[in-house]
Protein backbone atom coordinates (compact mmCIF):
# COMPACT_ATOMS: atom_id res chain seq x y z
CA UNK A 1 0.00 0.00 0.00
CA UNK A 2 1.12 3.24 -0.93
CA UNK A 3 1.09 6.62 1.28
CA UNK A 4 -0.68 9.97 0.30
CA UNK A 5 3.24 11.22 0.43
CA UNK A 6 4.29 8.97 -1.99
CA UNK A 7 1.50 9.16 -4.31
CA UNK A 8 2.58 13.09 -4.40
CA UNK A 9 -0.26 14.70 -2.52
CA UNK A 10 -0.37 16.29 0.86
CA UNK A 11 -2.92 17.23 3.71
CA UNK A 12 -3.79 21.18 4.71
CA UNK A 13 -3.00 21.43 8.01
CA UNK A 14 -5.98 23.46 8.62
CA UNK A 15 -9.05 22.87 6.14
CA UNK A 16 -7.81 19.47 5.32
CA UNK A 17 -7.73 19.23 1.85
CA UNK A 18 -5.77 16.99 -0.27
CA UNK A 19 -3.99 18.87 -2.59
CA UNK A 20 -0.85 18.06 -4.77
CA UNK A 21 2.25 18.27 -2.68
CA UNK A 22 4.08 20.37 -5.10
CA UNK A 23 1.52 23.39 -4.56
CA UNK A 24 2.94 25.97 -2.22
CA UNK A 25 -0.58 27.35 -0.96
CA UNK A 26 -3.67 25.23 -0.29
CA UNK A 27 -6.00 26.58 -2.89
CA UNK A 28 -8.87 26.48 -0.21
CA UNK A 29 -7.74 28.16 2.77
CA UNK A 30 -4.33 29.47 1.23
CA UNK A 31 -1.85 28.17 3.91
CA UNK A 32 1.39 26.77 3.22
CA UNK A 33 1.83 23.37 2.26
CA UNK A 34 4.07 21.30 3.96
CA UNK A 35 4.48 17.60 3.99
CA UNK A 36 5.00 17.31 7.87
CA UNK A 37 5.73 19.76 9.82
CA UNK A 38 9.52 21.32 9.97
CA UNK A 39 11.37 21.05 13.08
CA UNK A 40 8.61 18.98 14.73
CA UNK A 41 10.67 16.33 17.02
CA UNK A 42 12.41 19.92 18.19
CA UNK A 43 8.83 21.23 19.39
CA UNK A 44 8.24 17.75 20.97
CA UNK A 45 11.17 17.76 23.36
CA UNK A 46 11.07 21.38 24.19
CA UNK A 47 6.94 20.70 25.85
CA UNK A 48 8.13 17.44 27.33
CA UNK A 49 11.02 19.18 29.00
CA UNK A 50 8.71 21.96 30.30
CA UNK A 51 5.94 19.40 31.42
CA UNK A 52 8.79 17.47 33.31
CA UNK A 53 10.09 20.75 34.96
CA UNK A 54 6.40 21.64 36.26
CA UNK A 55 5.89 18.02 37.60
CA UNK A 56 8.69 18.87 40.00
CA UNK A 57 6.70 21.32 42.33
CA UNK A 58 3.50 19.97 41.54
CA UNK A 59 4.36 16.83 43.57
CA UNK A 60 6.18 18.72 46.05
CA UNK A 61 3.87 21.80 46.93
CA UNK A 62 0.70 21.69 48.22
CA UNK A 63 -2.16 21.46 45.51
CA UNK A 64 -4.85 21.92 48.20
CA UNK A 65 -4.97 23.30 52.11
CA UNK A 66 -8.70 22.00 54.48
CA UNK A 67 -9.18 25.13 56.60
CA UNK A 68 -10.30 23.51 59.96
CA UNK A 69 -11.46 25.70 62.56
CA UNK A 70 -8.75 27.95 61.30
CA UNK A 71 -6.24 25.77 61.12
CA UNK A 72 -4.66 25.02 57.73
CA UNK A 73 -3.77 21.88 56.65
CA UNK A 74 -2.26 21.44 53.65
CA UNK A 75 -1.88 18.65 50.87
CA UNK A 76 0.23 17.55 48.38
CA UNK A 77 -1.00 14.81 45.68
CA UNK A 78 0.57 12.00 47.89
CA UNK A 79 -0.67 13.72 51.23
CA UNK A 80 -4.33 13.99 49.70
CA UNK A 81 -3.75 10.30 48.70
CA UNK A 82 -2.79 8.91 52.29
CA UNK A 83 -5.95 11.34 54.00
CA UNK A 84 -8.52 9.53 51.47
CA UNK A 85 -7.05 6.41 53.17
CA UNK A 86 -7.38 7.38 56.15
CA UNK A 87 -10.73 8.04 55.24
CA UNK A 88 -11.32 4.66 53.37
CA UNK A 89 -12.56 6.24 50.19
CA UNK A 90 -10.67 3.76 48.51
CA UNK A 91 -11.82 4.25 45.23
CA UNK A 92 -11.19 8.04 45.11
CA UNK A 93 -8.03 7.63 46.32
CA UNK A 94 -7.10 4.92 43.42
CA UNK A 95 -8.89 7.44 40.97
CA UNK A 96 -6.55 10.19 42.23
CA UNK A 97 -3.55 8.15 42.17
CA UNK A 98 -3.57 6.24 38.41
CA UNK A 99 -4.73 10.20 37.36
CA UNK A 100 -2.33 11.85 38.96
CA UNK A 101 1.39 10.21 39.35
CA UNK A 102 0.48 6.80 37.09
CA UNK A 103 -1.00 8.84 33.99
CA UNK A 104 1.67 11.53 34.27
CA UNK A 105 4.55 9.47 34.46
CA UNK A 106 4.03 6.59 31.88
CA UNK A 107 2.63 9.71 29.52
CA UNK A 108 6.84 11.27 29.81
CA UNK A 109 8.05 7.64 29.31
CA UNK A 110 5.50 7.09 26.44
CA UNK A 111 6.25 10.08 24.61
CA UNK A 112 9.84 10.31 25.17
CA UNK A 113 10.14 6.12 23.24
CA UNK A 114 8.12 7.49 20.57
CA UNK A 115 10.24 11.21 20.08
CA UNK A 116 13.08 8.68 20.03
CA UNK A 117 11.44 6.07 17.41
CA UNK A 118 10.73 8.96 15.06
CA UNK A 119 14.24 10.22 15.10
CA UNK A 120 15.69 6.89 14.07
CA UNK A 121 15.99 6.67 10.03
CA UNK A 122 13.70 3.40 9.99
CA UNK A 123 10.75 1.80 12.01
CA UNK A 124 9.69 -1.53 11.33
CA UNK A 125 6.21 -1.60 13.71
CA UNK A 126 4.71 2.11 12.84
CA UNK A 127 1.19 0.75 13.25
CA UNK A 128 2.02 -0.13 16.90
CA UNK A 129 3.73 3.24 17.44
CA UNK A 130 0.70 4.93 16.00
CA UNK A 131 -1.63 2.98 18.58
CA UNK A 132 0.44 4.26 21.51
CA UNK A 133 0.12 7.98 20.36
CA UNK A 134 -2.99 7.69 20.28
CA UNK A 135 -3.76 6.08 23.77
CA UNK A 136 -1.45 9.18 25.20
CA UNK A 137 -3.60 11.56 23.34
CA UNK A 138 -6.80 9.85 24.57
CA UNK A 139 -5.74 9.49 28.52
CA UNK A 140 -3.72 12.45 28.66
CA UNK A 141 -6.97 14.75 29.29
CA UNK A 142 -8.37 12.73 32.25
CA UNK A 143 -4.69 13.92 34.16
CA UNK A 144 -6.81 17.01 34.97
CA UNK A 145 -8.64 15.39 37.32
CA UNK A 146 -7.05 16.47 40.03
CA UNK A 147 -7.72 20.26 39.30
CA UNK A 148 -11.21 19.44 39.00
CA UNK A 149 -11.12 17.96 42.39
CA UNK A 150 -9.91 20.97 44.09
CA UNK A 151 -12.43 23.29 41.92
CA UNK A 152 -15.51 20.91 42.93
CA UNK A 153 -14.43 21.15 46.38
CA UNK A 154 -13.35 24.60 46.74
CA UNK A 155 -16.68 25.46 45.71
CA UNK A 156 -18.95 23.12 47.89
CA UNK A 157 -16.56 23.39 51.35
CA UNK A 158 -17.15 26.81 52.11
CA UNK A 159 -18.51 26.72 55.96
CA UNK A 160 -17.12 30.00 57.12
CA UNK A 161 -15.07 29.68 60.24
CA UNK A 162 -16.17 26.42 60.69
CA UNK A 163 -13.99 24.46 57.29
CA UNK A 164 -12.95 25.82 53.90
CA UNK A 165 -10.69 24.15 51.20
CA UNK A 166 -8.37 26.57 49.42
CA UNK A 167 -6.89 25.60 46.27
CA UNK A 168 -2.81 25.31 46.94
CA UNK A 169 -0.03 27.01 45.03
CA UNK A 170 0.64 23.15 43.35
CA UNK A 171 -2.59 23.60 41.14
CA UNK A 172 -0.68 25.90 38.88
CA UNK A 173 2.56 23.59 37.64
CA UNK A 174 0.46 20.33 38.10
CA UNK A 175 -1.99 22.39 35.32
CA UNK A 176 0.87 22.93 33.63
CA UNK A 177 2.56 19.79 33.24
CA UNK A 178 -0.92 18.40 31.93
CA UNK A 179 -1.24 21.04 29.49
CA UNK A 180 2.47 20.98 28.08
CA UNK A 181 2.33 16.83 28.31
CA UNK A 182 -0.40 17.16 25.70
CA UNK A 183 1.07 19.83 23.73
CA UNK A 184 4.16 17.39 23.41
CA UNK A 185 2.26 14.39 22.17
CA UNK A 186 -0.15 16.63 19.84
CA UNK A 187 3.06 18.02 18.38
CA UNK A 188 4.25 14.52 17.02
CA UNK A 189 2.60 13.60 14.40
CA UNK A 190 2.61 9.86 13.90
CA UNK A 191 3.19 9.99 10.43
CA UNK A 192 5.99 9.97 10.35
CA UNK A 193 6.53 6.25 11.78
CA UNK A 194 4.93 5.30 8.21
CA UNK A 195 7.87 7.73 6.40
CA UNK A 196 9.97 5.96 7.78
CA UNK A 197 8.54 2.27 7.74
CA UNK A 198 10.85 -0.74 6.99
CA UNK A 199 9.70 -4.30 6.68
CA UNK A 200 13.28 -5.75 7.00
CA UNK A 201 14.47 -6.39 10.75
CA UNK A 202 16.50 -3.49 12.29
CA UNK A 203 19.32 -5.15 13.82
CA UNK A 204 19.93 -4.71 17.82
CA UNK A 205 16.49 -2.66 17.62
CA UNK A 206 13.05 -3.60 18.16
CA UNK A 207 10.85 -0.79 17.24
């Protein structure tokens, strides 16, 4: 089977219309016509390196504080973790958990082996490759779930005096390393593990 690319036509980026890969505008839309994107792999790296950074402090500071009779007690993702626990919402706590330091973490290793795979000069499994970019892009929006937490409850714990739940100063790079995460993966585009597809085993390589 033959590719778009090697049959000579390309994709708009924007309206998505096939058009010869020779023309340099899309006669649609009029954007440039490129066959993939220039410098991509460049654009990967540079949001996974910036999620990574932010996922530093946003295990490390507090993401929420429980106002108790005017005593703060504040959180990290771990902390909040242990206290649902402690309060047996099991469940919860396993939500929070795979969401929040599972997700995350195979989502760097995940993206990083396939930023590596489309750097090599040939892949012999790019429909495999292309199945794990799109499970990252598909999970990587339910790492949120922790902000949503502290939203929901900073807006139904609000007893006065009695118990309030601030949002912490971890919200912000936790938000962060989501967002950049997903730039990352939505920056590679997985067509190029079918540019660069080779039937023949790679020797000492198994992607």
């Amino acid at each position: 089977m033959r590719s778009a690319a090697e049959e000579g036509l390309a994709l708009c980026r924007y309206c998505r219309t096939v058009v010869p890969a020779d023309e340099p505008r899309c006669p649609v839309c009029h954007d440039r016509i490129v066959l993939r994107q220039p410098r991509q792999l460049q654009r990967v790296w540079a949001f996974w390196l910036v999620a990574l950074i932010a996922y530093v402090p946003a295990n490390l500071l507090p993401i929420m504080e429980t106002v108790t009779l005017g005593r703060g007690d504040p959180q990290t993702i771990i902390g909040g973790v242990f206290v649902l626990l402690e309060h047996h919402d099991y469940f919860i706590a396993g939500v929070v958990f795979v969401a929040s330091i599972i997700i995350p973490t195979a989502k760097f290793g995940a993206i990083g082996w396939l930023a590596i795979a489309a750097a090599r000069t040939r892949v012999r499994h790019p429909e495999g490759l292309h199945r794990v970019h799109r499970v990252v892009e598909l999970v990587g929006r339910w790492s949120m779930i922790d902000v949503f937490v502290v939203a929901v409850l900073v807006a139904l714990v609000q007893l006065g005096a009695v118990a309030q739940v601030r949002p912490g100063v971890g919200v912000l790079p936790f938000a962060l390393t989501v967002i950049f995460s997903m730039l990352s993966a939505g920056a590679l585009d997985p067509r190029v593990f079918w540019d660069k597809f080779d039937p023949e085993p790679l020797q000492g390589s198994a992607v």
